[in-house]
Protein backbone atom coordinates (compact mmCIF):
# COMPACT_ATOMS: atom_id res chain seq x y z
CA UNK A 1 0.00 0.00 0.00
CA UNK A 2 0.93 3.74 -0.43
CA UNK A 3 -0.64 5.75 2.00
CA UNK A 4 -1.05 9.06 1.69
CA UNK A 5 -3.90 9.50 4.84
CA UNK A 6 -1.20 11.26 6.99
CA UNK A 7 2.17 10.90 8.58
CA UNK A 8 0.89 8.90 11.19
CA UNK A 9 0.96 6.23 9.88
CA UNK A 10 4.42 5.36 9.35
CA UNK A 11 5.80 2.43 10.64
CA UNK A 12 8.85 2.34 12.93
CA UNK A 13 12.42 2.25 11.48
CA UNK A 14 14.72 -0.46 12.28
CA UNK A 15 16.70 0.78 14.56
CA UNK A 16 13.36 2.25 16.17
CA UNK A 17 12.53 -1.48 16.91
CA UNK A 18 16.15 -2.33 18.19
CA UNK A 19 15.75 0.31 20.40
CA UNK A 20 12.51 -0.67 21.73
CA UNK A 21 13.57 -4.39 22.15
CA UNK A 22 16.74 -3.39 24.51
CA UNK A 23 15.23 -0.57 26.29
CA UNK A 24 16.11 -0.27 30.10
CA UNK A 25 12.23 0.69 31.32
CA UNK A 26 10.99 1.54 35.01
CA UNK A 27 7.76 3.38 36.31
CA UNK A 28 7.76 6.37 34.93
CA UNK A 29 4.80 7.64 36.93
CA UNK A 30 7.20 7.18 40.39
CA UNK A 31 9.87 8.75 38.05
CA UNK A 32 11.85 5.66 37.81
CA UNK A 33 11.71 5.04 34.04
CA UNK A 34 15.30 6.12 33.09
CA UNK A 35 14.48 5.50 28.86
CA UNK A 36 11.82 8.11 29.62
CA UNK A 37 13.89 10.44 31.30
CA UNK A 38 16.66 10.82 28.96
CA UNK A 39 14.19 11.03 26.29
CA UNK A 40 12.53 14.34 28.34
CA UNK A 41 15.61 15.91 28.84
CA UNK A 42 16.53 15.34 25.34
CA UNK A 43 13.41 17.14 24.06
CA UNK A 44 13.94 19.89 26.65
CA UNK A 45 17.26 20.64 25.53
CA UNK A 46 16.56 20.45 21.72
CA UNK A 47 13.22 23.08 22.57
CA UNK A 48 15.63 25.57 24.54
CA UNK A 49 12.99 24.81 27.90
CA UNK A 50 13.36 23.85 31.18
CA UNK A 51 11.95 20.04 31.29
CA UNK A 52 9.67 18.09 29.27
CA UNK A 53 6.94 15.67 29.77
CA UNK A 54 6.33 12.61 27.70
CA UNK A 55 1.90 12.27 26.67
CA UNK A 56 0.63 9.35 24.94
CA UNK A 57 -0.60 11.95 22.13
CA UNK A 58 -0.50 15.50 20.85
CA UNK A 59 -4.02 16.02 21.42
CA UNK A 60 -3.35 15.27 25.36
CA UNK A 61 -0.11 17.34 24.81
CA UNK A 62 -2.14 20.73 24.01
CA UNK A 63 -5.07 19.10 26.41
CA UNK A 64 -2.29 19.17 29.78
CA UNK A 65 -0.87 22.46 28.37
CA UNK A 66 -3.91 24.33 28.53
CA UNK A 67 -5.25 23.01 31.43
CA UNK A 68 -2.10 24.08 33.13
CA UNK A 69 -2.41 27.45 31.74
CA UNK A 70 -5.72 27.88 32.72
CA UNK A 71 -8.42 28.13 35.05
CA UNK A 72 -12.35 27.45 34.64
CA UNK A 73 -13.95 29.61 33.13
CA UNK A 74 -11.17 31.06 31.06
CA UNK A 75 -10.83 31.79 28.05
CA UNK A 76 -8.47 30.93 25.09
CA UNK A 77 -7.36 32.51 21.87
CA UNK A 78 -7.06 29.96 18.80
CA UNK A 79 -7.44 29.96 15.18
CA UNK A 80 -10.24 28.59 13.02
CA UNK A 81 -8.70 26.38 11.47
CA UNK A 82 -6.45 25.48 14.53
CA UNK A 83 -6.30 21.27 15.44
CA UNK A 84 -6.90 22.48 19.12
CA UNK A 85 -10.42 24.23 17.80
CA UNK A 86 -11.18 21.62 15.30
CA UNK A 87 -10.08 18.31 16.01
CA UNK A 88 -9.61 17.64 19.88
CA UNK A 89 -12.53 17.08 20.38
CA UNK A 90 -13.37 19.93 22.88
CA UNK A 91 -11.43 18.86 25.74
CA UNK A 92 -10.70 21.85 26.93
CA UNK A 93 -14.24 22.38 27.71
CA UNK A 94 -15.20 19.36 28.07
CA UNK A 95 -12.44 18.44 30.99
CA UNK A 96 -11.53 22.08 32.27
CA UNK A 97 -14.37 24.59 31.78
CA UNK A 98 -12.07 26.40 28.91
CA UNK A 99 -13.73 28.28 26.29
CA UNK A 100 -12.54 28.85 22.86
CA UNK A 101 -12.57 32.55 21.20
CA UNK A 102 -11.60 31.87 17.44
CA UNK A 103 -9.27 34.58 15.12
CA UNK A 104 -9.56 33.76 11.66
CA UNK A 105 -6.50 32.03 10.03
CA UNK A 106 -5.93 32.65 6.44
CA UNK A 107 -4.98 31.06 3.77
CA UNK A 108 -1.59 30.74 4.67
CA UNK A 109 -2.14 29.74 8.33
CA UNK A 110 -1.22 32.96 9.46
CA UNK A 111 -3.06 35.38 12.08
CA UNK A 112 -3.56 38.64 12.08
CA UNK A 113 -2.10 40.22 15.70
CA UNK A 114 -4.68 43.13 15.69
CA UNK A 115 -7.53 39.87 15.59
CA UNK A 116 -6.03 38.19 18.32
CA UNK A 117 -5.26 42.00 20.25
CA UNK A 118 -8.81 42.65 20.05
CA UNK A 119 -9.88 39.14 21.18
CA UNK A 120 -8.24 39.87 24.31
CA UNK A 121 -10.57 40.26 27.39
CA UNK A 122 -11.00 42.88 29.47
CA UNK A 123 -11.81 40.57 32.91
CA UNK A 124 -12.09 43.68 35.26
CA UNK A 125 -16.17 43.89 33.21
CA UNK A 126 -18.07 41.55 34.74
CA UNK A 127 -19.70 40.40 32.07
CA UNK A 128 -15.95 38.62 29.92
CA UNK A 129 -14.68 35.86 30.89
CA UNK A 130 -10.36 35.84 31.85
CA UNK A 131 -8.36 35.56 28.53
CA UNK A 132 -5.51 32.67 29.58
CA UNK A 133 -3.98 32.01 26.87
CA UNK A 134 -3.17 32.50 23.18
CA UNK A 135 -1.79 29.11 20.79
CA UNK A 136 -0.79 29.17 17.19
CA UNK A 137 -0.27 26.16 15.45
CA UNK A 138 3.05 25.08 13.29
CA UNK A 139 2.73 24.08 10.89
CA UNK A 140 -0.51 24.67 10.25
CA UNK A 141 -2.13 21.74 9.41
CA UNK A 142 -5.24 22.60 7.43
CA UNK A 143 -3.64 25.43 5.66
CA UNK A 144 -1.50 23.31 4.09
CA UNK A 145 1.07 22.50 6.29
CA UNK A 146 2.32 26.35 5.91
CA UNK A 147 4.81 27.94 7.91
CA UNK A 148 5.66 30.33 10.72
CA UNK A 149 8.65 31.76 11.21
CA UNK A 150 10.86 32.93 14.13
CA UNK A 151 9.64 36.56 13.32
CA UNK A 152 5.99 35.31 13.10
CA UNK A 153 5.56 33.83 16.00
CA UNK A 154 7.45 36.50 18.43
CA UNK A 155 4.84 38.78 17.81
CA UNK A 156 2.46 36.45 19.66
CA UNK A 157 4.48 35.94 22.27
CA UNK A 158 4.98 39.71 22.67
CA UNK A 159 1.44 40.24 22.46
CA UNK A 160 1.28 37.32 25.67
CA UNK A 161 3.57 39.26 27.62
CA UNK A 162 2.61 42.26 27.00
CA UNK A 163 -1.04 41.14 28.38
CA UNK A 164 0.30 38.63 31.17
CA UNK A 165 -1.17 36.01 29.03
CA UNK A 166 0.65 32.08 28.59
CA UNK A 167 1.82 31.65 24.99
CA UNK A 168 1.70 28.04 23.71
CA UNK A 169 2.65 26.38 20.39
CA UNK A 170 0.86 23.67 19.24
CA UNK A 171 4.30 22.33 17.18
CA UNK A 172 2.90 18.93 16.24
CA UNK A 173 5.11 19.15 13.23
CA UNK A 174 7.43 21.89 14.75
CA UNK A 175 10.67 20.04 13.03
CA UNK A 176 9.04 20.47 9.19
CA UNK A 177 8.67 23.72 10.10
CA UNK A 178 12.27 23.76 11.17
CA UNK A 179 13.66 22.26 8.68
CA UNK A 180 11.57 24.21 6.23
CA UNK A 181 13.45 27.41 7.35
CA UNK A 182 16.96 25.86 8.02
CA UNK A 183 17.56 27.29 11.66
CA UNK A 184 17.72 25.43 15.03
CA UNK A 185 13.84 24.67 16.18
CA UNK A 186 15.01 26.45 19.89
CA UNK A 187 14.60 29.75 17.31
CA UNK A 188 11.04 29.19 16.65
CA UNK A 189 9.74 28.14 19.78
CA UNK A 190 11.74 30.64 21.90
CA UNK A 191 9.26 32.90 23.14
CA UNK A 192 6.36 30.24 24.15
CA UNK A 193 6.08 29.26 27.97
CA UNK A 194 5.04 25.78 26.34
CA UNK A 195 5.52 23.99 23.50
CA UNK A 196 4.27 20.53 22.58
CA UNK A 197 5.36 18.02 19.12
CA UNK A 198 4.65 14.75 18.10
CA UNK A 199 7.03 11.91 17.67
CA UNK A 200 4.20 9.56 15.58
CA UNK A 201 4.15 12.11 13.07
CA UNK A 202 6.89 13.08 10.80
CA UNK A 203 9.28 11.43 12.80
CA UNK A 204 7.94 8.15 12.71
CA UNK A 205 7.39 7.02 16.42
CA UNK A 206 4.65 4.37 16.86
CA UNK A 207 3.52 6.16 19.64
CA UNK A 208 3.95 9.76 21.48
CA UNK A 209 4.43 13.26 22.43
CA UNK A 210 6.47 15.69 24.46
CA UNK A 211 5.64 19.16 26.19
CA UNK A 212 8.15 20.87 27.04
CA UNK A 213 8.23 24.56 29.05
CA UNK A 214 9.53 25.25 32.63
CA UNK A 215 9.57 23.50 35.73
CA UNK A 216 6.58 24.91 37.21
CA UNK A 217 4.49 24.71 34.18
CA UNK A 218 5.99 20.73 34.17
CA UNK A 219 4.76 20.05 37.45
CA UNK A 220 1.00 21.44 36.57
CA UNK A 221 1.33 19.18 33.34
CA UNK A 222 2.55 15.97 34.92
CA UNK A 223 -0.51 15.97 37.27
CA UNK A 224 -3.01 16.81 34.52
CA UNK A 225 -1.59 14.20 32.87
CA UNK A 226 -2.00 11.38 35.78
CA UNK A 227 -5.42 13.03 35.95
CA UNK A 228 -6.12 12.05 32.33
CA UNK A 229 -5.28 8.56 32.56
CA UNK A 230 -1.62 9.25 30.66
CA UNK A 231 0.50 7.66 33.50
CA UNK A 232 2.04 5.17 31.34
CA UNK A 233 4.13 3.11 33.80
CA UNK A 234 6.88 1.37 31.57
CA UNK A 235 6.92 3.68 28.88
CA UNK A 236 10.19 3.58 27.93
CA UNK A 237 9.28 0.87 25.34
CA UNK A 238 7.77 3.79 23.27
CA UNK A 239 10.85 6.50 24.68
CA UNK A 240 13.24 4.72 23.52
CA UNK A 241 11.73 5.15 19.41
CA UNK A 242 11.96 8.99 20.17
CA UNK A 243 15.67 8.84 21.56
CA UNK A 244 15.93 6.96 17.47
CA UNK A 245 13.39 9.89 16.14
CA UNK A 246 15.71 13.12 17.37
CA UNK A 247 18.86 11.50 16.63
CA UNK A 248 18.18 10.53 13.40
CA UNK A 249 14.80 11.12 11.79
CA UNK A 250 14.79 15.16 12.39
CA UNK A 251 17.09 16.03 8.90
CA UNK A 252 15.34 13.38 6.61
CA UNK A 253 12.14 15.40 6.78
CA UNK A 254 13.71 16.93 4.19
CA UNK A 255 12.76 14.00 1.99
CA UNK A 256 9.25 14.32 2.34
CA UNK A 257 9.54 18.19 1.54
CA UNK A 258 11.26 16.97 -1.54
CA UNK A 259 8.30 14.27 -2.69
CA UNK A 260 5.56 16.41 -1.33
CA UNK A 261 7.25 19.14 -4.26
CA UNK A 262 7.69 16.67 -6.61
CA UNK A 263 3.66 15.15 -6.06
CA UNK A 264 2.45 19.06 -5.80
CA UNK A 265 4.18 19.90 -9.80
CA UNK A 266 3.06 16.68 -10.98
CA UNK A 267 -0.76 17.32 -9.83
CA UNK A 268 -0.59 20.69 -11.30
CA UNK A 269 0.36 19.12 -14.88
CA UNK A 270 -2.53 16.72 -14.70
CA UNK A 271 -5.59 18.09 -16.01
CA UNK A 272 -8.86 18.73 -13.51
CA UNK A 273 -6.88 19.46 -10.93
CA UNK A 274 -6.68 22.66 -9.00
CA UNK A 275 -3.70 23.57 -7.00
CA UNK A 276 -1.73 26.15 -5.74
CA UNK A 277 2.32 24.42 -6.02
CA UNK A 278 3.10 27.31 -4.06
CA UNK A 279 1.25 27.04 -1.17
CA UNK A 280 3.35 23.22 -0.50
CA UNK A 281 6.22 24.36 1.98
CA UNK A 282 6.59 21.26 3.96
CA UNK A 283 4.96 17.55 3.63
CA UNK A 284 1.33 18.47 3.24
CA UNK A 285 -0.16 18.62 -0.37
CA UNK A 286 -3.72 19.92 -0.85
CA UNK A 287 -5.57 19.76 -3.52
CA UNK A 288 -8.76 19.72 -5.22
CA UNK A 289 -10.37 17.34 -8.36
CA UNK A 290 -12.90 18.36 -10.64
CA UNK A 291 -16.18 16.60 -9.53
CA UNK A 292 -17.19 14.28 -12.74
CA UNK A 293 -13.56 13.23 -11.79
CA UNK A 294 -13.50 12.70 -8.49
CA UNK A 295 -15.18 8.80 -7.71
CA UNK A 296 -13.05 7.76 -10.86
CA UNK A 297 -9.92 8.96 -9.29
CA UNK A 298 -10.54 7.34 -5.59
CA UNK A 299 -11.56 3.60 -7.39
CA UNK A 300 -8.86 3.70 -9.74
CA UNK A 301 -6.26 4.30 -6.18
CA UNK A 302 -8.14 2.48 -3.83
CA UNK A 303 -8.06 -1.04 -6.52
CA UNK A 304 -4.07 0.25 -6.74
CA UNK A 305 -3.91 0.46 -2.79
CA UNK A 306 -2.97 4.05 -2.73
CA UNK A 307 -5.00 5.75 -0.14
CA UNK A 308 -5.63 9.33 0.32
CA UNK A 309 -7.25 12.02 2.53
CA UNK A 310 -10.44 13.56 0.96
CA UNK A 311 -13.16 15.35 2.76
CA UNK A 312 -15.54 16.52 -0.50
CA UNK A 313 -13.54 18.40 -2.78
CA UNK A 314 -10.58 18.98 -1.14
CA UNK A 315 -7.69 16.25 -0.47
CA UNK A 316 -4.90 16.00 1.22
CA UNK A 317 -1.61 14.03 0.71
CA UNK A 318 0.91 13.77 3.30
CA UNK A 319 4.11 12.52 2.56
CA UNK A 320 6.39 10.51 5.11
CA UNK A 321 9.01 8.13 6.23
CA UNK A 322 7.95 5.06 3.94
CA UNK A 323 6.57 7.00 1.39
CA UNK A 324 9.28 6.81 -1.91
CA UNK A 325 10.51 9.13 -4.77
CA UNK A 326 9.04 5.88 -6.87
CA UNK A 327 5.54 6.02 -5.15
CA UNK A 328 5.35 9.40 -6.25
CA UNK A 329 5.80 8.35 -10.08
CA UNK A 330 3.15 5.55 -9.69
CA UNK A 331 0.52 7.71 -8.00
CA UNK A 332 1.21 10.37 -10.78
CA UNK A 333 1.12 7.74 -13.38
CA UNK A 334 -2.47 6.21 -12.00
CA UNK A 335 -4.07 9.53 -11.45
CA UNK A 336 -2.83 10.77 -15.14
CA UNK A 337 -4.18 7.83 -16.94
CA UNK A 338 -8.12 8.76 -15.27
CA UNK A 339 -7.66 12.08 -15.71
CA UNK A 340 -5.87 12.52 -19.78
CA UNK A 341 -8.68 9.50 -20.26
């Protein structure tokens, strides 16, 4: 199978699997798990924080990181388009009284500061909730896996400080983004009192993510976490594929950058296709098929066991660790002969 659905589902490398059959494991809810620690200080000092926490996901990664930002009743500013507005299922109400105020993200995944100034809170009237917190995703995920830069994202966390609000970066893929611009990810994420990423997404981990910010912040985290049911015991199993995943799997995201380019030209030579080769930056490819086309195109990969993400007209591609330049040429070459026909 190729599968495009998203870069979680990679499958571990082999040294990933070494790893995980020789790893030294404890309980890492007593601490005691020493795979697990050096894998948290490892992401701490690659992030430029304090400590780091290991989470079973990155939606319970943002989940602990807001709840230790805020109280109930509190408010938060995300974007529209943000995973922690649209696809986490509303913890943060759900589990700790949180509201969401939403600033429009645009095309490119970017906000506009004056939005997210005037979504700010004035708590001293009654009648407004406290503003907590403000998160920005990156990449941005349903803008095309678009990217903010160092420069971007200080203005947000100068807008935070300036209103003694908590900054937070959703950096699920954080390292495309990274890589993307060519600087060290501490650059990026150096103005955010937390950050989380995911190690089951580009970088190919079966299983996890990390939070990182400072000790206090840590502490508030770690408990959320027990409260949420992520007290993992011997976890080091899975800690010891992300130890693999920042030693070796950061640079080759480059690779998927590559075949995510070379998929996003050869869609836009294809007729019926609509897409912008421009907006591609990292391993995300959207794009959108006429609609006499469109069933043709999903039988004629589904009875070739490529698989895609498509939500009406608009699909997405993600490219990964076990995706090859070669699978790119035979999805091009399946799609082409449906869509010349």
């Amino acid at each position: 199978m190729i599968d495009f659905r998203s870069d979680t589902v990679t499958q571990p490398s082999p040294e990933m699997r070494e790893a995980i059959f020789n790893a030294q494991v404890g309980d890492d809810v007593f601490g005691d798990d020493p795979t697990i620690n050096i894998l948290e200080e490892m992401a701490a000092d690659r992030l430029g924080k304090e400590q780091a926490l290991f989470v079973a996901s990155g939606t319970m990664g943002n989940l602990v990181s807001i709840l230790a930002h805020s109280n109930r009743g509190d408010e938060i500013i995300v974007g529209d388009k943000s995973h922690i507005f649209k696809y986490e299922a509303g913890g943060a109400s759900a589990l700790g009284g949180v509201a969401y105020h939403t600033v429009k993200n645009h095309e490119d995944g970017k906000i506009d500061p004056d939005d997210v100034l005037n979504a700010i809170r004035d708590a001293s009237d009654n009648h407004n909730p406290q503003t907590s917190m403000i998160a920005l995703e990156n990449t941005q995920n349903m803008c095309g896996g678009r990217v903010l830069d160092q420069f971007e994202t200080k203005i947000f966390s100068d807008i935070a400080k300036n209103n003694n609000l908590k900054f937070h970066i959703d950096g699920a893929r954080i390292f495309n983004a990274a890589v993307k611009l060519d600087i060290d990810v501490k650059k990026i994420v150096e103005g955010a009192d937390s950050v989380s990423f995911c190690l089951s997404k580009g970088l190919a981990c079966p299983v996890g993510s990390l939070v990182c910010g400072d000790g206090k912040f840590i502490e508030s985290a770690r408990k959320w976490r027990k409260m949420l049911g992520g007290g993992m015991r011997q976890a080091g199993f899975l800690a010891s594929a992300g130890i693999v995943a920042l030693d070796n799997m950061v640079n080759r995201l480059a690779e998927d950058h590559e075949n995510a380019q070379k998929l996003a030209f050869g869609l836009s030579q294809l007729p019926h296709i609509n897409i912008d080769v421009n907006s591609v930056e990292t391993n995300l490819v959207f794009f959108e098929i006429d609609l006499e086309y469109r069933n043709l195109v999903e039988n004629a990969l589904n009875q070739n066991e490529i698989k895609g993400a498509s939500k009406r007209e608009r699909w997405r591609f993600a490219t990964h660790y076990g995706i090859e330049s070669s699978d790119i040429d035979i999805t091009l070459d399946i799609m082409g002969s449906i869509l010349h026909g």
